[in-house]
PDB file of N, CA and C in Angstrom:
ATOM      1  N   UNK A   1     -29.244  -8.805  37.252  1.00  0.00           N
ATOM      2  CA  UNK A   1     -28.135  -9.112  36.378  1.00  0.00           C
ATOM      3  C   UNK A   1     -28.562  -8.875  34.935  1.00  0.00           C
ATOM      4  N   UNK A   2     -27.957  -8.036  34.061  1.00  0.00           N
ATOM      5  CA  UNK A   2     -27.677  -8.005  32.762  1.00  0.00           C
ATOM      6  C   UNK A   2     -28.007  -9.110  31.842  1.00  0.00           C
ATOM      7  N   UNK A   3     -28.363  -9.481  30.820  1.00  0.00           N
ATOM      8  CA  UNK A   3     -28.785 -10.391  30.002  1.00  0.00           C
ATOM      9  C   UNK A   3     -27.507  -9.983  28.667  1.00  0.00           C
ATOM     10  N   UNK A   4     -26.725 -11.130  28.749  1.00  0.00           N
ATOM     11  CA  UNK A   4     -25.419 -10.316  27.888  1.00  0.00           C
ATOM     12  C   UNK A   4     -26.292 -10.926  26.578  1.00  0.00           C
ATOM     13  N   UNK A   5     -25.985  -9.499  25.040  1.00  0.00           N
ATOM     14  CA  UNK A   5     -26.770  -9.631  23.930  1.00  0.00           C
ATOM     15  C   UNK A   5     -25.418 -10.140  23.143  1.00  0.00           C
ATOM     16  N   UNK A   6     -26.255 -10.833  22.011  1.00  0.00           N
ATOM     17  CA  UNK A   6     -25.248 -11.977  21.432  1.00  0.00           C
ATOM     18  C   UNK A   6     -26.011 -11.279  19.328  1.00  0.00           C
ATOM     19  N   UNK A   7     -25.265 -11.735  19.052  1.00  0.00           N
ATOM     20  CA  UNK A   7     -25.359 -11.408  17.630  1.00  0.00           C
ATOM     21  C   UNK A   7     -26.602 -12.555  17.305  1.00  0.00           C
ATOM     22  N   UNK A   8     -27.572 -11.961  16.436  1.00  0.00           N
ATOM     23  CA  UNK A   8     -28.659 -12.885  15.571  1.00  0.00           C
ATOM     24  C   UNK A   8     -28.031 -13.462  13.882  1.00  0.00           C
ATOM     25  N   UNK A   9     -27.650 -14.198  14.194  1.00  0.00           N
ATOM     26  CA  UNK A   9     -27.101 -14.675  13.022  1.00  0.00           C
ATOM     27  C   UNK A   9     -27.675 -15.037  11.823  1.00  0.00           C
ATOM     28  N   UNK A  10     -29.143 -14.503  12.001  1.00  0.00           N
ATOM     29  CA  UNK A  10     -30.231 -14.168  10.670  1.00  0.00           C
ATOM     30  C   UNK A  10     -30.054 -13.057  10.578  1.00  0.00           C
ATOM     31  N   UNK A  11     -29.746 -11.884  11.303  1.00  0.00           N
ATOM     32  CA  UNK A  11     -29.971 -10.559  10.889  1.00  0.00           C
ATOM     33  C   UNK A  11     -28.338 -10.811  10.183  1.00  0.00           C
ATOM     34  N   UNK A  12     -27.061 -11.415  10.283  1.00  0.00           N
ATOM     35  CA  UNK A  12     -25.929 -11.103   9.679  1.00  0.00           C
ATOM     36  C   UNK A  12     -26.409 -11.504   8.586  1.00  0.00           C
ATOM     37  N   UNK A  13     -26.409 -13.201   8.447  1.00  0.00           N
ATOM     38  CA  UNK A  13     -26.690 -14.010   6.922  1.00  0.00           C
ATOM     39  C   UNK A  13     -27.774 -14.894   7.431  1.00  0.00           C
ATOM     40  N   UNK A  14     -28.139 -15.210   5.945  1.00  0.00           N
ATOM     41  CA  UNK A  14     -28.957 -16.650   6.243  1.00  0.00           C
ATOM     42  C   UNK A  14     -28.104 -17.687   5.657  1.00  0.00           C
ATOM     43  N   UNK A  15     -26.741 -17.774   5.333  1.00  0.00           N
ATOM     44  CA  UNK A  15     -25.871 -18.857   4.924  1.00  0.00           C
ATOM     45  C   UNK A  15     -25.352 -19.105   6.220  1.00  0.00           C
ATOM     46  N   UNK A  16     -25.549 -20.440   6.981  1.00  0.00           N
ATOM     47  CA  UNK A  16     -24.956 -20.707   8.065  1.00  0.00           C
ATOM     48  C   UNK A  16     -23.424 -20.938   7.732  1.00  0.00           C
ATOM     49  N   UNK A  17     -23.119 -21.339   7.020  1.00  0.00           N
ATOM     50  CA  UNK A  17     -21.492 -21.698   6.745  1.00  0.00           C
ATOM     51  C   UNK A  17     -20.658 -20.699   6.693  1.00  0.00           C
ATOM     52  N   UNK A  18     -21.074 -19.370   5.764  1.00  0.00           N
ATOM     53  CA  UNK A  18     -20.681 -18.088   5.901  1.00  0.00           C
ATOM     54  C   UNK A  18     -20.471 -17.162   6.961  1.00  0.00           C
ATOM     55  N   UNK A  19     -21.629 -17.584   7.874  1.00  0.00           N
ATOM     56  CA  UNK A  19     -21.794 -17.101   9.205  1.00  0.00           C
ATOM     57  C   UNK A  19     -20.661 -18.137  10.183  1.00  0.00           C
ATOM     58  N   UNK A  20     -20.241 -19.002  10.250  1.00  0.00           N
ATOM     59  CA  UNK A  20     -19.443 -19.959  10.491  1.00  0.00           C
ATOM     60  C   UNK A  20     -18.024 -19.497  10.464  1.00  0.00           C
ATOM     61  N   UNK A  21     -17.480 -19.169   9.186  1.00  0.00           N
ATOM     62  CA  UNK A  21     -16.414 -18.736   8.514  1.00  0.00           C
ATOM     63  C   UNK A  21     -16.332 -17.148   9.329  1.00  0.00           C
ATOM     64  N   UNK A  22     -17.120 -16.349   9.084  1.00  0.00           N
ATOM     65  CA  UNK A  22     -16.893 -15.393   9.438  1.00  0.00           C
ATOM     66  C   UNK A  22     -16.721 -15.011  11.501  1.00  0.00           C
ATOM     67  N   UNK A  23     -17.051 -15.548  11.781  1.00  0.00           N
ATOM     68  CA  UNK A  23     -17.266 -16.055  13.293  1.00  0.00           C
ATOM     69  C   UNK A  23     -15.657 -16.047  13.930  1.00  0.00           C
ATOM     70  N   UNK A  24     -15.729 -18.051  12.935  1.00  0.00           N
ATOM     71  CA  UNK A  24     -14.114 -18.448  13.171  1.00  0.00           C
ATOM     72  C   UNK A  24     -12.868 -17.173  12.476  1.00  0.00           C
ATOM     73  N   UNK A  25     -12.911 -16.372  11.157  1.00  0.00           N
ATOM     74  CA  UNK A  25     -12.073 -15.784  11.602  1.00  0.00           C
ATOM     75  C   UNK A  25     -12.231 -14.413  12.395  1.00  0.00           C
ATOM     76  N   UNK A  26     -13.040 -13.919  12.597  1.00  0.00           N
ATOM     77  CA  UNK A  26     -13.181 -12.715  13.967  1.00  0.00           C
ATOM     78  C   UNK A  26     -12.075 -13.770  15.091  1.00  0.00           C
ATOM     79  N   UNK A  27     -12.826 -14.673  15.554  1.00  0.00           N
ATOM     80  CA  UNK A  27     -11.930 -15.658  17.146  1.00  0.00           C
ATOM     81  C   UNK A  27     -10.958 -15.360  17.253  1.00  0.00           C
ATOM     82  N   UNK A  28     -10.606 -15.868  15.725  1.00  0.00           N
ATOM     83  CA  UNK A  28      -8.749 -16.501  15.401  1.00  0.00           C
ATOM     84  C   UNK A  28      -7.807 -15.011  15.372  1.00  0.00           C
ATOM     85  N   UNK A  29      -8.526 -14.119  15.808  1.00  0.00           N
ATOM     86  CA  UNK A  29      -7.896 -12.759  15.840  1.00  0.00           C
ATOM     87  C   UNK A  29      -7.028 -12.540  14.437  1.00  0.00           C
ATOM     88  N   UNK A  30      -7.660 -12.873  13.292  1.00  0.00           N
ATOM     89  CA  UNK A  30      -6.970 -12.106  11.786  1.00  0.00           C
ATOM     90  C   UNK A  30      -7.467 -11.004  11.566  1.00  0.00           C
ATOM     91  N   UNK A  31      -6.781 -10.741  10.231  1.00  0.00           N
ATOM     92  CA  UNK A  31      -6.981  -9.376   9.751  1.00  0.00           C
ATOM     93  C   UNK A  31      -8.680  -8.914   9.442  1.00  0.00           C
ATOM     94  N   UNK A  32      -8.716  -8.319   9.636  1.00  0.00           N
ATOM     95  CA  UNK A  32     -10.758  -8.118   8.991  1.00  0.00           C
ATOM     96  C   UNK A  32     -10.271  -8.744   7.388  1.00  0.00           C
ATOM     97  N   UNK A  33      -9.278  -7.442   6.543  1.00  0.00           N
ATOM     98  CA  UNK A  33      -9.980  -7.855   5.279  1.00  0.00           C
ATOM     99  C   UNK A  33      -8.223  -8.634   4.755  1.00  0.00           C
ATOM    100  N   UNK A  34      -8.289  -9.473   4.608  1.00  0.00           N
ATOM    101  CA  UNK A  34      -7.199  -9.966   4.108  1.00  0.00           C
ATOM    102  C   UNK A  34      -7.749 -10.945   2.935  1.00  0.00           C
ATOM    103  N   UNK A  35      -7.083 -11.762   1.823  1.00  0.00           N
ATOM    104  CA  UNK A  35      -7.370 -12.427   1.038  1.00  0.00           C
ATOM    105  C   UNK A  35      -8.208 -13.295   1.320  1.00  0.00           C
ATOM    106  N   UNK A  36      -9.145 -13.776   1.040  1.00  0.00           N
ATOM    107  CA  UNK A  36      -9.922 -15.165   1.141  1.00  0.00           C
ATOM    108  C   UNK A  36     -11.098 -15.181   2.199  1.00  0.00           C
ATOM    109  N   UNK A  37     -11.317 -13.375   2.651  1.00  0.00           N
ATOM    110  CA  UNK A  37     -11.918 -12.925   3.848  1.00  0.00           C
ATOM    111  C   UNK A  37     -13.472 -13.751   3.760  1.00  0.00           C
ATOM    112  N   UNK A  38     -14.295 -13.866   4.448  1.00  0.00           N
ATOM    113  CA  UNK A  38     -15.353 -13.960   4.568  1.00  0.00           C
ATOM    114  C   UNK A  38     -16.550 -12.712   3.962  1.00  0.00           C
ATOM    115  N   UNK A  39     -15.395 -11.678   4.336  1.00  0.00           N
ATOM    116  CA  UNK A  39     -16.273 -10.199   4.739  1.00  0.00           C
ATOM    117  C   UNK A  39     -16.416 -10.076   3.260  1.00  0.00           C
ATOM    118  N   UNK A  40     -15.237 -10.051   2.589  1.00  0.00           N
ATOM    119  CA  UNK A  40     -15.149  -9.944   1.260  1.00  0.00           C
ATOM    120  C   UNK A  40     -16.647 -10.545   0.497  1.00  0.00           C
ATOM    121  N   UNK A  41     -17.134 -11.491   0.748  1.00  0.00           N
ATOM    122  CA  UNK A  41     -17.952 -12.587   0.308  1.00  0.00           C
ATOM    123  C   UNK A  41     -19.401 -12.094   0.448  1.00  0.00           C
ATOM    124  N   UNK A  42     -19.638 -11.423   1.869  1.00  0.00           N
ATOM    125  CA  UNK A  42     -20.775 -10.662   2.303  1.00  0.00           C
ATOM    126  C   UNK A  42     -21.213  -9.617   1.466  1.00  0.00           C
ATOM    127  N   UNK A  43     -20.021  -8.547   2.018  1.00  0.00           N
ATOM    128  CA  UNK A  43     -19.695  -7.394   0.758  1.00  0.00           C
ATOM    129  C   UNK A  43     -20.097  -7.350  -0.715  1.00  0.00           C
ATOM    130  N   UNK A  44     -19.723  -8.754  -1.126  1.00  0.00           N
ATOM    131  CA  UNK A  44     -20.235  -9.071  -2.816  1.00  0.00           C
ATOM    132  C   UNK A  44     -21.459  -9.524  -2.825  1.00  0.00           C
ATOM    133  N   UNK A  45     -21.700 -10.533  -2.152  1.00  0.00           N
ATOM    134  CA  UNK A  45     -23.447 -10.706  -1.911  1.00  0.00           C
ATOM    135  C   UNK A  45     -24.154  -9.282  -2.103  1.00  0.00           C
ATOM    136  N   UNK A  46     -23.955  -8.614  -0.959  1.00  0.00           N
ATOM    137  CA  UNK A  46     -24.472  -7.290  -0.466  1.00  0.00           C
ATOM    138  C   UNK A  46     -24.599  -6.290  -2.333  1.00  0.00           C
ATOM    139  N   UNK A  47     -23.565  -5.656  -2.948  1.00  0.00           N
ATOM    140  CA  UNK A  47     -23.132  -5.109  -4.111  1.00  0.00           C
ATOM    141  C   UNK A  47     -23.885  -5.784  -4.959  1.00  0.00           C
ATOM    142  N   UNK A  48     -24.240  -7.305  -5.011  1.00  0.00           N
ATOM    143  CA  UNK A  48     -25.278  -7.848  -6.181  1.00  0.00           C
ATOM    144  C   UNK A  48     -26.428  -7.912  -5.506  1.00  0.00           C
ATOM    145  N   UNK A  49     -26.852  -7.960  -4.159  1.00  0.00           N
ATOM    146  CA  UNK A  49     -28.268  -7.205  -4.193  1.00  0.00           C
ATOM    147  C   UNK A  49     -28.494  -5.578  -4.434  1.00  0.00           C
ATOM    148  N   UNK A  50     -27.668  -5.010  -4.681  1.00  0.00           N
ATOM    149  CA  UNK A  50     -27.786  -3.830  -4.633  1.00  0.00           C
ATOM    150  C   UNK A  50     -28.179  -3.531  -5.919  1.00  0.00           C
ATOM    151  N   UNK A  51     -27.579  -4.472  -7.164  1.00  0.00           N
ATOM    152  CA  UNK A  51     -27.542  -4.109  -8.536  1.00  0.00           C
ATOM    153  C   UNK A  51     -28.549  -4.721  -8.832  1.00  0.00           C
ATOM    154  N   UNK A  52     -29.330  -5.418  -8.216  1.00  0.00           N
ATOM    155  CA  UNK A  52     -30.761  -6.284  -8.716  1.00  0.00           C
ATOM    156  C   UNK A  52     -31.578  -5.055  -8.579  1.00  0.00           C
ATOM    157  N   UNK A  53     -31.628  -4.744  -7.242  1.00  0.00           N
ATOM    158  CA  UNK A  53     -32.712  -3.688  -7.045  1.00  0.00           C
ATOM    159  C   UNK A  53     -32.670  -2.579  -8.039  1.00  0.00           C
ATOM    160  N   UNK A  54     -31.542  -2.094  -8.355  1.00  0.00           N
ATOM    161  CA  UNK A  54     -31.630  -0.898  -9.309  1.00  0.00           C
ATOM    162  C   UNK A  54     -31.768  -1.571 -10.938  1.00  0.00           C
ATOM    163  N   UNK A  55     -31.776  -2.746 -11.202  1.00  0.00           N
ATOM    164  CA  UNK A  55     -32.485  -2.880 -12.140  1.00  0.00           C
ATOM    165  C   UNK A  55     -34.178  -3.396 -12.264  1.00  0.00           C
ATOM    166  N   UNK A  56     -34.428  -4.004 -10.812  1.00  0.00           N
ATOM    167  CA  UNK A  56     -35.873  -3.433 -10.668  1.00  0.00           C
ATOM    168  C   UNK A  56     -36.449  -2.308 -10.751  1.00  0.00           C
ATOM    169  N   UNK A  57     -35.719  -1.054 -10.387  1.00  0.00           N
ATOM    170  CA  UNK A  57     -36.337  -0.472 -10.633  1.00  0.00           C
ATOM    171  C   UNK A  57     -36.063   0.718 -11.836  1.00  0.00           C
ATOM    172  N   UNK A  58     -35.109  -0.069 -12.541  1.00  0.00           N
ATOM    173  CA  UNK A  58     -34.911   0.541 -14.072  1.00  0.00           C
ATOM    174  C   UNK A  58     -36.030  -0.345 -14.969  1.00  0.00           C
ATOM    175  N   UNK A  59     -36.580  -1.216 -14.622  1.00  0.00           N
ATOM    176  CA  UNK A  59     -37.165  -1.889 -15.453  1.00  0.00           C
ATOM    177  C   UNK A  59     -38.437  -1.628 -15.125  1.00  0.00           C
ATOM    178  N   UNK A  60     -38.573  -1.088 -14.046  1.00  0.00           N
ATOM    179  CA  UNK A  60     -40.358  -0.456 -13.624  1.00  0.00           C
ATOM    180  C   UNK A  60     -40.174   0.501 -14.331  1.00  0.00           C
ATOM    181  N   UNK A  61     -39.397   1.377 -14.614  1.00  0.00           N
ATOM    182  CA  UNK A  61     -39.286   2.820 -14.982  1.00  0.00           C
ATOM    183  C   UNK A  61     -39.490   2.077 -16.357  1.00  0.00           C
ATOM    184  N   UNK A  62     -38.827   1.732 -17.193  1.00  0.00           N
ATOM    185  CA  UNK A  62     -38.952   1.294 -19.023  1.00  0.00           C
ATOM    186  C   UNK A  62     -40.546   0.528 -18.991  1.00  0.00           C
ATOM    187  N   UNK A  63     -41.263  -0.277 -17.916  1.00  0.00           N
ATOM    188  CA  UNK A  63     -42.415  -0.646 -18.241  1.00  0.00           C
ATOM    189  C   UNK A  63     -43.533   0.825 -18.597  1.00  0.00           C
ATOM    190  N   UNK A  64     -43.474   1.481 -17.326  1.00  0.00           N
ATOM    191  CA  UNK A  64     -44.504   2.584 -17.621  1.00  0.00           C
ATOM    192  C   UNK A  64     -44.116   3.449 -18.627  1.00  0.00           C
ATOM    193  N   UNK A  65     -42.703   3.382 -19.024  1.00  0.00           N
ATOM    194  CA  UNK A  65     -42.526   4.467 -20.305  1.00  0.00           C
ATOM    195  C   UNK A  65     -43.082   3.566 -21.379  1.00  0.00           C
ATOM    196  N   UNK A  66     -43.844   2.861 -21.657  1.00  0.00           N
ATOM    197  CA  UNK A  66     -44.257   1.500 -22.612  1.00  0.00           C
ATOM    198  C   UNK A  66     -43.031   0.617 -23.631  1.00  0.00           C
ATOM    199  N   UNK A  67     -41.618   0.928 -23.034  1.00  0.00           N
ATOM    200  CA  UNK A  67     -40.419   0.303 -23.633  1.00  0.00           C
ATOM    201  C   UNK A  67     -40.792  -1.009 -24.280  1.00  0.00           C
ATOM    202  N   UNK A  68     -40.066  -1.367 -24.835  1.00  0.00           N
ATOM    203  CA  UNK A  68     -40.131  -3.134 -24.591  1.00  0.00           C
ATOM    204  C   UNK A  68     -38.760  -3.773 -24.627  1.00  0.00           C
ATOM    205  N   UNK A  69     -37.876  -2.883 -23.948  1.00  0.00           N
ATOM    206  CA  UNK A  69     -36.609  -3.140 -23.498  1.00  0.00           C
ATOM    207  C   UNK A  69     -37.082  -4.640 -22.101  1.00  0.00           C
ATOM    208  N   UNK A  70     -36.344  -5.348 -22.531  1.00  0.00           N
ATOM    209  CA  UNK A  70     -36.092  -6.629 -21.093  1.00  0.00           C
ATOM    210  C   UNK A  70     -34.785  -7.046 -20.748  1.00  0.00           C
ATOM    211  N   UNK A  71     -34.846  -7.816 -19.601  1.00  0.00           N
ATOM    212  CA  UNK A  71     -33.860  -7.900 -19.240  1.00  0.00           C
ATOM    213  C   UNK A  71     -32.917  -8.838 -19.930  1.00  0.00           C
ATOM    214  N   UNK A  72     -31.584  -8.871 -20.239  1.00  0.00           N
ATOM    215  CA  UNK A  72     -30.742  -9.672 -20.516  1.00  0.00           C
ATOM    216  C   UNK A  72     -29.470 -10.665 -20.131  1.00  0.00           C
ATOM    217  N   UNK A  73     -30.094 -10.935 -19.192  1.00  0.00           N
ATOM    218  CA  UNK A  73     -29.108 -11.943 -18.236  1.00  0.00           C
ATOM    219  C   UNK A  73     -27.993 -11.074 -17.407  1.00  0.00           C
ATOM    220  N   UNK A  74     -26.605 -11.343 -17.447  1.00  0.00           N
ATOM    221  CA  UNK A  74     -25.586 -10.880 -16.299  1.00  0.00           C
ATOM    222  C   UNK A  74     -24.582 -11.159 -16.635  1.00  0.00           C
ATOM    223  N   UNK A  75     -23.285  -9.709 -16.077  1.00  0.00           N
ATOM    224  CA  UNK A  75     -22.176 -10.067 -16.709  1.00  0.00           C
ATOM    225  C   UNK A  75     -21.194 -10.123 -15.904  1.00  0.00           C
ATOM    226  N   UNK A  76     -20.156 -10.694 -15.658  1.00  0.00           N
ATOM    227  CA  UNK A  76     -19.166 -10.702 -14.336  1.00  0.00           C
ATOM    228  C   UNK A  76     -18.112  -9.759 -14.703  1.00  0.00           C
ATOM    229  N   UNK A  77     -17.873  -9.194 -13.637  1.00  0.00           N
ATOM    230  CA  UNK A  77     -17.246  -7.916 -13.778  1.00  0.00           C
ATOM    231  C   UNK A  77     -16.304  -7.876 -12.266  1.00  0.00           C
ATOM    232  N   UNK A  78     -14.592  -7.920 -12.228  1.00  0.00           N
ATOM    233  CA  UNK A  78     -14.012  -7.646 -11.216  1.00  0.00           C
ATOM    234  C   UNK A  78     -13.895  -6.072 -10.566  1.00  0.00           C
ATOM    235  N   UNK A  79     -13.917  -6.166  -9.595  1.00  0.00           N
ATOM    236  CA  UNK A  79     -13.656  -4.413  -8.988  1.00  0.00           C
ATOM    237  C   UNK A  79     -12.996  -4.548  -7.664  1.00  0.00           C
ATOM    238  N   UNK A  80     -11.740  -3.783  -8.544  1.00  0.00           N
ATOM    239  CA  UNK A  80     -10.545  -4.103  -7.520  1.00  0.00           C
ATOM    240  C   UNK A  80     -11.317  -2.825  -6.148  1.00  0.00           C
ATOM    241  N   UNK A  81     -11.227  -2.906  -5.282  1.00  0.00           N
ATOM    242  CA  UNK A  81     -10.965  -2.198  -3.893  1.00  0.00           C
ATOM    243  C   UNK A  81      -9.986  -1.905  -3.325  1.00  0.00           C
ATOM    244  N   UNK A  82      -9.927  -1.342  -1.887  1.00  0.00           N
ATOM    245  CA  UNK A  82      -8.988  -1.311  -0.798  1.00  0.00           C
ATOM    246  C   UNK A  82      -8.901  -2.139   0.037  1.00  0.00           C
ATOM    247  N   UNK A  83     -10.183  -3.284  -0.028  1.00  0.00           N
ATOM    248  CA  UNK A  83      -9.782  -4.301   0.472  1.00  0.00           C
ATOM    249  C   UNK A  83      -9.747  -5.491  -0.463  1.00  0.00           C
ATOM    250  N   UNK A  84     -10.142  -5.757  -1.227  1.00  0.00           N
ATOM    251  CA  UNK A  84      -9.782  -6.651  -1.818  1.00  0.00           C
ATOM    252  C   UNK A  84     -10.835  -7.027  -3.387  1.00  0.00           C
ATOM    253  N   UNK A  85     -10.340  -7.499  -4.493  1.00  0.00           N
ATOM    254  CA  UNK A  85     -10.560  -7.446  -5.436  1.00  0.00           C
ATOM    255  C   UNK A  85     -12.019  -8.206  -5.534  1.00  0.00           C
ATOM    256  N   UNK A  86     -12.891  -7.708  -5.929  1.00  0.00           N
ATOM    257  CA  UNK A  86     -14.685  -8.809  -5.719  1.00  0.00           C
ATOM    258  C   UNK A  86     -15.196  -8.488  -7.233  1.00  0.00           C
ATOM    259  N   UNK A  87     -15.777  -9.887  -7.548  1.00  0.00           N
ATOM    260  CA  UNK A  87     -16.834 -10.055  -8.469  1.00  0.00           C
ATOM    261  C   UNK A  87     -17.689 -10.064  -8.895  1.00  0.00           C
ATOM    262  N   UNK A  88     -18.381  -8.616  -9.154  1.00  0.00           N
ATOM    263  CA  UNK A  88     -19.830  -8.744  -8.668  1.00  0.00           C
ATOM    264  C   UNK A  88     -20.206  -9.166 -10.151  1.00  0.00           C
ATOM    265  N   UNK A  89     -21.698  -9.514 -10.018  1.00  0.00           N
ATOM    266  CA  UNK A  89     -22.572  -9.672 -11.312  1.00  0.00           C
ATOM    267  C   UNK A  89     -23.398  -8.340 -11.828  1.00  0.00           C
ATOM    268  N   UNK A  90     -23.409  -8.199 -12.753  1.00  0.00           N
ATOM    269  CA  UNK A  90     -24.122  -6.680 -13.007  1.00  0.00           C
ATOM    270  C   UNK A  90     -25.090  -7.349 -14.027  1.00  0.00           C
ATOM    271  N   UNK A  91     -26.136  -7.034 -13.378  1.00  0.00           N
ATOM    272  CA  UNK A  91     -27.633  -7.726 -14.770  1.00  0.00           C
ATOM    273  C   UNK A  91     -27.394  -6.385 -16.420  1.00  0.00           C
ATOM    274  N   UNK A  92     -28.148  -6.991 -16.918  1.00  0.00           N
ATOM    275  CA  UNK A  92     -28.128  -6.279 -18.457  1.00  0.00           C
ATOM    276  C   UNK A  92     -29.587  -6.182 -18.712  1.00  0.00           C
ATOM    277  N   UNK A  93     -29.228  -4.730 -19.634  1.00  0.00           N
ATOM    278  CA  UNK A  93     -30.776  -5.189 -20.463  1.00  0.00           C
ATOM    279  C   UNK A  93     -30.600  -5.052 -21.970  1.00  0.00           C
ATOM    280  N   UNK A  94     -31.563  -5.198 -22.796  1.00  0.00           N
ATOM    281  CA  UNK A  94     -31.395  -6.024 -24.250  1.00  0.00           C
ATOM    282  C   UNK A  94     -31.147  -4.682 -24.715  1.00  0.00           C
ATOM    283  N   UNK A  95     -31.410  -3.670 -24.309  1.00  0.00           N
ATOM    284  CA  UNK A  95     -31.472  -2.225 -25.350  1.00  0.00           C
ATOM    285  C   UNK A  95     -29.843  -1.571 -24.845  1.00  0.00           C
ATOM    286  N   UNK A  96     -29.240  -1.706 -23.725  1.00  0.00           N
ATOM    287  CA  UNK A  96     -28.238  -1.750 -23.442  1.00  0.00           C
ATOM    288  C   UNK A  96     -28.339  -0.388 -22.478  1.00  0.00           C
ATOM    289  N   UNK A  97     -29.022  -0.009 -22.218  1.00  0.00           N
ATOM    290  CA  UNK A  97     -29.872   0.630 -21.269  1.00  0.00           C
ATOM    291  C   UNK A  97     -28.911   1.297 -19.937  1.00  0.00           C
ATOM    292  N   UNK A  98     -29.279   0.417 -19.553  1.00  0.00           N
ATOM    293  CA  UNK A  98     -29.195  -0.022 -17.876  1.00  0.00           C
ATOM    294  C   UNK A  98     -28.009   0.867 -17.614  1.00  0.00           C
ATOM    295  N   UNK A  99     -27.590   1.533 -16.640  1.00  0.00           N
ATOM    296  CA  UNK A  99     -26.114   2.048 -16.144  1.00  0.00           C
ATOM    297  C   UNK A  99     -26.613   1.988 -14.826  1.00  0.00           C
ATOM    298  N   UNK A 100     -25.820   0.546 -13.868  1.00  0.00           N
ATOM    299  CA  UNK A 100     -26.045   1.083 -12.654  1.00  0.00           C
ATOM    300  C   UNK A 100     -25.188   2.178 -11.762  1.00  0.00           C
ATOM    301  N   UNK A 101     -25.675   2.647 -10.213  1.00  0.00           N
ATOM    302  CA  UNK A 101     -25.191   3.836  -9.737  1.00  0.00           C
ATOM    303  C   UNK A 101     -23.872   3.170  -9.535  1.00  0.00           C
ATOM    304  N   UNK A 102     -24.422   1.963  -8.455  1.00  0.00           N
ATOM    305  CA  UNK A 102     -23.227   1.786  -7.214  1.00  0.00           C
ATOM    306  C   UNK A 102     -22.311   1.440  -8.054  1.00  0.00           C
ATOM    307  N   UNK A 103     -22.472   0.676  -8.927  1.00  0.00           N
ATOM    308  CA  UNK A 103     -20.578   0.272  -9.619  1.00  0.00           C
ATOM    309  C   UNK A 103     -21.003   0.691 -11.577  1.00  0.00           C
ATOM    310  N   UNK A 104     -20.337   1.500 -11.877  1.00  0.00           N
ATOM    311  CA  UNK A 104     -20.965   1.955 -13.131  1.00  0.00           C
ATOM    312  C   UNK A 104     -20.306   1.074 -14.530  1.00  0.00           C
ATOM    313  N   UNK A 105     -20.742   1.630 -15.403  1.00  0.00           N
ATOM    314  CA  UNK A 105     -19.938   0.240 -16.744  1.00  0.00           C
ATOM    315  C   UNK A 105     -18.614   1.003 -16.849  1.00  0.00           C
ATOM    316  N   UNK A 106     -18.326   0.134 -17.271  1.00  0.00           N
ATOM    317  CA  UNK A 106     -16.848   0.107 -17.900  1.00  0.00           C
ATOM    318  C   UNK A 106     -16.043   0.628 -18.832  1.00  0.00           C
TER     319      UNK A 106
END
């Protein structure tokens, strides 16, 4: 007999509540992306790790050029979609530098 495989709910999130939410609405047979989605929430998580990393490694790149550009905190920024409108954070740097790929300035 088959060993039926089940989702690792560390490889989705490590927020159990999120993982919770997202679960209950898959069950409840709704829309994937409708207002107030879960997925939505992942998605934005996901988009602000994405923008950390590329300012890691904009900021490795300005160390070995001997810059002394640093970082300058983070700015909230909406980006409407096709599924639904998300907030990501986009880090800064002091020289004004920085242009990330995945969601570019404004």
């Amino acid at each position: 007999m088959r060993k039926k495989k089940t989702a690792n709910p560390s490889l989705i999130t490590t927020d159990s509540v999120l993982y919770q939410r997202m679960k209950d609405h898959i069950y409840k047979k709704r829309r994937l992306f409708e207002e107030d989605n879960p997925l939505s929430e992942l998605l934005q998580g996901m988009i602000d790790t994405m923008l950390e990393g590329e300012m890691d490694s904009f900021m490795d790149e300005e160390q070995v050029s001997s810059s002394r550009n640093k970082r300058n905190g983070k700015t909230q920024k909406k980006v409407l979609t096709e599924l639904d409108a998300l907030e990501v954070t986009t880090p800064r740097d002091r020289n004004g530098d920085f242009k990330p790929e995945i969601i570019g300035k404004r």
